[in-house]
Protein backbone atom coordinates (compact mmCIF):
# COMPACT_ATOMS: atom_id res chain seq x y z
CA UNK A 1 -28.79 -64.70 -65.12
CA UNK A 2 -26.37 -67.03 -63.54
CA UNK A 3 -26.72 -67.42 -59.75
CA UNK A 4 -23.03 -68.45 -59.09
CA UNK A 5 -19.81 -66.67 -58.86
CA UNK A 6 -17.73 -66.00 -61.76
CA UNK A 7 -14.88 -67.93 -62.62
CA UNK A 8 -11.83 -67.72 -64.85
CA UNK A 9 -12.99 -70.76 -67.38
CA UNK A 10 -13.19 -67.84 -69.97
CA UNK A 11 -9.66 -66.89 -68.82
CA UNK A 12 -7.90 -70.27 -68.60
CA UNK A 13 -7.28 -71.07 -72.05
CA UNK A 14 -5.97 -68.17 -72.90
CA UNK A 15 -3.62 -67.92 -69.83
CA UNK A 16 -2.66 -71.69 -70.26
CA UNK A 17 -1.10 -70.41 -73.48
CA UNK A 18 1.08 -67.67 -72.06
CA UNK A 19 -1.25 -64.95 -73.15
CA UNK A 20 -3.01 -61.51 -71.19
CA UNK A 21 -6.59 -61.07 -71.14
CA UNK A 22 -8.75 -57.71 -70.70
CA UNK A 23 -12.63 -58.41 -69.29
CA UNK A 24 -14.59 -55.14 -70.50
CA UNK A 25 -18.00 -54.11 -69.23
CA UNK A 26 -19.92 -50.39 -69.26
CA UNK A 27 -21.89 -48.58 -66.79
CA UNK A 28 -24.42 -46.30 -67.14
CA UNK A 29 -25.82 -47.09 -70.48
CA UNK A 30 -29.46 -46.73 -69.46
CA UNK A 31 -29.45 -43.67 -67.55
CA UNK A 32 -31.42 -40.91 -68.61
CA UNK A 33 -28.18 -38.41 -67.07
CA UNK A 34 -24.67 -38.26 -67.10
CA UNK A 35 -21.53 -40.52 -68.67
CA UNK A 36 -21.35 -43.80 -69.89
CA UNK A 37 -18.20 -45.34 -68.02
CA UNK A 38 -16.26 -48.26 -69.42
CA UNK A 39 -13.37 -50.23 -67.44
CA UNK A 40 -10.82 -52.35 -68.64
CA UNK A 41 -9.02 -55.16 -66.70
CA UNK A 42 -6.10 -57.13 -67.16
CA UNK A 43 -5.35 -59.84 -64.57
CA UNK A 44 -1.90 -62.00 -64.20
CA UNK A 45 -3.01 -65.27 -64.80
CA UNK A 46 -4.98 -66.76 -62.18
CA UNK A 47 -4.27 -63.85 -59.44
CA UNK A 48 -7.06 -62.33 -58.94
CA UNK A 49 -9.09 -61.08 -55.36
CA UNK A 50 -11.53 -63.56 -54.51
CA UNK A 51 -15.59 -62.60 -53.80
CA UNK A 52 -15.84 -60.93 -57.26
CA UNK A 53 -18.91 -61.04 -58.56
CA UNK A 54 -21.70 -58.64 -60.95
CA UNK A 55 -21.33 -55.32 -59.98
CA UNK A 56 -24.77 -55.52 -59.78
CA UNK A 57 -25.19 -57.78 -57.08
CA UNK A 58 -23.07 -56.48 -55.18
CA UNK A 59 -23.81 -53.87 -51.99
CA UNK A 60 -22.17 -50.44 -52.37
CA UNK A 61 -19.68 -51.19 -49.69
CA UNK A 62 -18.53 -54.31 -51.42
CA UNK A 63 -18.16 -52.70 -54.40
CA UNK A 64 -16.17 -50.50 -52.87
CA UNK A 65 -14.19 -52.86 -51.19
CA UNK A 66 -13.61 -55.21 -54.19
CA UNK A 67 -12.76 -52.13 -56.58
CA UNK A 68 -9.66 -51.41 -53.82
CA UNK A 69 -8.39 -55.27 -54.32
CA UNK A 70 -8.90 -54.91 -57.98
CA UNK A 71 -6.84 -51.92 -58.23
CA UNK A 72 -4.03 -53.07 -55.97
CA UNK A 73 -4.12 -56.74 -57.93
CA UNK A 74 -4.36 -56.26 -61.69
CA UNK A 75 -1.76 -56.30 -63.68
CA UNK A 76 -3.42 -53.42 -65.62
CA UNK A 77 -6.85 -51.62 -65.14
CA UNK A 78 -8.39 -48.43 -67.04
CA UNK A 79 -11.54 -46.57 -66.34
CA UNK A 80 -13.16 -44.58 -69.37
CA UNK A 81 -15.97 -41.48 -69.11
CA UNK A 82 -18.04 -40.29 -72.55
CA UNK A 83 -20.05 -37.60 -71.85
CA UNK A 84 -24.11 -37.20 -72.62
CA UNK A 85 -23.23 -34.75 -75.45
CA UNK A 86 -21.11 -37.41 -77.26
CA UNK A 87 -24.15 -39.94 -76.33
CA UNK A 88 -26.79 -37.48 -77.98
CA UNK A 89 -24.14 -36.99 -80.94
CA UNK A 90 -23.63 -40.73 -81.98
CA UNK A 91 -26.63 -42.96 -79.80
CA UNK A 92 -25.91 -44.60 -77.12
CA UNK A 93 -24.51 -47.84 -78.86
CA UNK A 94 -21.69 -46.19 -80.33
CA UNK A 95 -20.50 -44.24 -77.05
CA UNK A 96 -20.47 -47.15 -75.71
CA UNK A 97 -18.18 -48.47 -77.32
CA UNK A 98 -16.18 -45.33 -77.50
CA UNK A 99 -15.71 -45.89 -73.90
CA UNK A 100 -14.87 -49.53 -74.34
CA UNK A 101 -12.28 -48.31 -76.70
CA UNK A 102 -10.71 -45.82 -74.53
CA UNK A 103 -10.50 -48.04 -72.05
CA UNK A 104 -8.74 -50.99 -73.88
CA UNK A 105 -6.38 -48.41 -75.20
CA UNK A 106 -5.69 -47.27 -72.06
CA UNK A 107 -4.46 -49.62 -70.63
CA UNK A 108 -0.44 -49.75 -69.76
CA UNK A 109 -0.03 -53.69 -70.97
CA UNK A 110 -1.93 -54.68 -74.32
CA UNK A 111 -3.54 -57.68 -73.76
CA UNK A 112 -3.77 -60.70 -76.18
CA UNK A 113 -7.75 -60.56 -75.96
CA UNK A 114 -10.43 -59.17 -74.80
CA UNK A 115 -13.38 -60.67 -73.18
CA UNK A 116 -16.20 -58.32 -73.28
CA UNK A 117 -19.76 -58.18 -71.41
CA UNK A 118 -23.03 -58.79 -73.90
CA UNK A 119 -23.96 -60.01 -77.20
CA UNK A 120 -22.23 -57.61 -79.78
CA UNK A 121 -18.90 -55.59 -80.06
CA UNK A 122 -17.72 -53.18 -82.53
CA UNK A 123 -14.51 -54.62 -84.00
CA UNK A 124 -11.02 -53.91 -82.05
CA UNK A 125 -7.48 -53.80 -83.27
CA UNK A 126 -7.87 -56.58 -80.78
CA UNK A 127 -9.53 -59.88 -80.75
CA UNK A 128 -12.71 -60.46 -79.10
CA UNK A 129 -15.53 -62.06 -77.33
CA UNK A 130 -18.75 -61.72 -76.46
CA UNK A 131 -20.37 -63.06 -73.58
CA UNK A 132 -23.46 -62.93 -72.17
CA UNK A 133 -23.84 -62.14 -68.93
CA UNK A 134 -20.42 -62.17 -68.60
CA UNK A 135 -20.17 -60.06 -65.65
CA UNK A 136 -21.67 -63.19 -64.22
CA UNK A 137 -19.38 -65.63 -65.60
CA UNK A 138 -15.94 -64.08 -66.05
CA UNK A 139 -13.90 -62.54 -63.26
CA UNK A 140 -12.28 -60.23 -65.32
CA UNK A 141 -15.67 -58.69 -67.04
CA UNK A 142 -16.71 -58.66 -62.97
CA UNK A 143 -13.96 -56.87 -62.23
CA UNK A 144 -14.81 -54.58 -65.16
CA UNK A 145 -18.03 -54.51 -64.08
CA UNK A 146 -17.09 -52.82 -60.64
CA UNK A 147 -14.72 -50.82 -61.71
CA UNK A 148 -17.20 -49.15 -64.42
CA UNK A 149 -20.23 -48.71 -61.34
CA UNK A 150 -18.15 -47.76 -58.64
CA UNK A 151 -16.06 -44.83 -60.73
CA UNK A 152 -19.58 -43.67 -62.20
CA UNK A 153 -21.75 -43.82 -59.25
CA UNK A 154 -19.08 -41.81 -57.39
CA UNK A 155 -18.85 -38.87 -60.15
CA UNK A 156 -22.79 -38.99 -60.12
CA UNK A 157 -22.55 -38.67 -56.31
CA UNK A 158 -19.89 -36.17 -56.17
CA UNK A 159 -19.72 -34.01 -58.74
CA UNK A 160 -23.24 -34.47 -60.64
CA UNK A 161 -25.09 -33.69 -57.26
CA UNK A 162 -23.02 -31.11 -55.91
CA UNK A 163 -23.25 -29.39 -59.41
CA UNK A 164 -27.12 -30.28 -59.88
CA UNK A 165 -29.18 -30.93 -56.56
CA UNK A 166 -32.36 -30.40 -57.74
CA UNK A 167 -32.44 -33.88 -59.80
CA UNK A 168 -31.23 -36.09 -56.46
CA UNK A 169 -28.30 -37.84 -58.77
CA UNK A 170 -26.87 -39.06 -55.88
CA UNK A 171 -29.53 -41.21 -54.94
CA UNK A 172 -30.35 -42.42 -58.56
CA UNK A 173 -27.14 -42.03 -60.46
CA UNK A 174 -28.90 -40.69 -63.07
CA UNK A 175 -31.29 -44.12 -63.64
CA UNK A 176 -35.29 -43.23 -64.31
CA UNK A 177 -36.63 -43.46 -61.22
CA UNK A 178 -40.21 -41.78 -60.05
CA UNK A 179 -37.73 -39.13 -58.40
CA UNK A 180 -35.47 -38.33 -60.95
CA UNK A 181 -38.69 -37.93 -63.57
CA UNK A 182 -40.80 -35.90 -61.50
CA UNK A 183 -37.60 -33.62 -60.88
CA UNK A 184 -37.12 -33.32 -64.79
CA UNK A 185 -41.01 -31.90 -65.02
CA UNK A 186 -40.60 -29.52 -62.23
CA UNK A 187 -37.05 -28.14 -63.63
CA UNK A 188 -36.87 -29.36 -66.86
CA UNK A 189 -33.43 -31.09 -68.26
CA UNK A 190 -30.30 -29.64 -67.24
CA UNK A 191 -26.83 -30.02 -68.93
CA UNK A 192 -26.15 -33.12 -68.23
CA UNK A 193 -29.36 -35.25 -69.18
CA UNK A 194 -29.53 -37.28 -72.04
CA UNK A 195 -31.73 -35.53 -74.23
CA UNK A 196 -32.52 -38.41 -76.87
CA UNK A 197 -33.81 -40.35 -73.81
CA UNK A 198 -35.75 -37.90 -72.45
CA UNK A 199 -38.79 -38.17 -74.89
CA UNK A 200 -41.29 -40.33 -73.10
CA UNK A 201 -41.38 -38.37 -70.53
């Protein structure tokens, strides 16, 4: 994974060109609990915060504090949930991009392109590309990136936990940790657990 900050290089050519782009990332794809969450985010060309970076490296108060500048910068910026019953209905893959698409749609300017985080995308009505690690690389997929983790780590927080205590979501978000498992055997799956992903356990 790249160690620097992301730039706009993916950005610039389209922007030199007079065009909007939308960076698109997920969160929450490999919990074993609760929503995939997909942001969308469109920039005005070369205006965007400064310090973004992979949601993912990023401590929660920075997160925090970058998704405010996001929100008060963009020139556009949508935030998608799909539930675990829609993830059990269709896998993972394709609520995924469910999200993605919601998001993208969402959004109250229709960008040119869209610049999405990984290595495959289910066609748009909108051109696309993949990038690797792009939350790494592109500020807009960063800023996609935090959007996503902040929105979903703050339902899992808020409303998961307060609805479900027993499991600890607030500490784990949902993720497989020793915790979250062991509180699965003791009380067994509750409505909001993934139940394809819960058969290794």
């Amino acid at each position: 994974m790249p160690t620097h900050e992301p730039t706009s290089e993916h950005e610039q050519p389209y922007w030199n060109d007079g065009l909007l782009v939308a960076g698109i990332d997920e969160a929450g794809r490999g919990a074993l609990a609760g929503p995939v969450v997909a942001a969308a985010v469109v920039f005005h060309p070369m205006s965007f915060p400064e310090g973004l970076n992979d949601s993912k490296v990023l401590k929660p108060d920075e997160r925090a504090a970058a998704a405010l500048a996001i929100k008060a910068s963009a020139l556009a910026w949508r935030i998608a949930f799909v539930d675990n019953h829609r993830i059990d209905t269709v896998n993972i893959l394709q609520a995924t991009y469910d999200a993605m698409w919601l998001a993208i749609d969402g959004l109250a300017v229709e960008p040119h392109h869209l610049l999405v985080d990984g290595n495959r995308f289910r066609a748009h009505r909108l051109p696309s590309t993949t990038i690797i690690d792009g939350d790494a690389l592109s500020v807009s997929i960063a800023a996609a990136s935090i959007l996503a983790k902040t929105a979903r780590d703050a339902w899992m927080a808020e409303e998961a936990h307060v609805r479900h205590p027993a499991y600890g979501f607030d500490r784990h978000k949902g993720y497989g940790t020793v915790h979250h498992r062991e509180a699965i055997r003791l009380n067994g799956p509750c409505v909001l657990h993934r139940h394809t992903f819960l058969g290794n356990l």
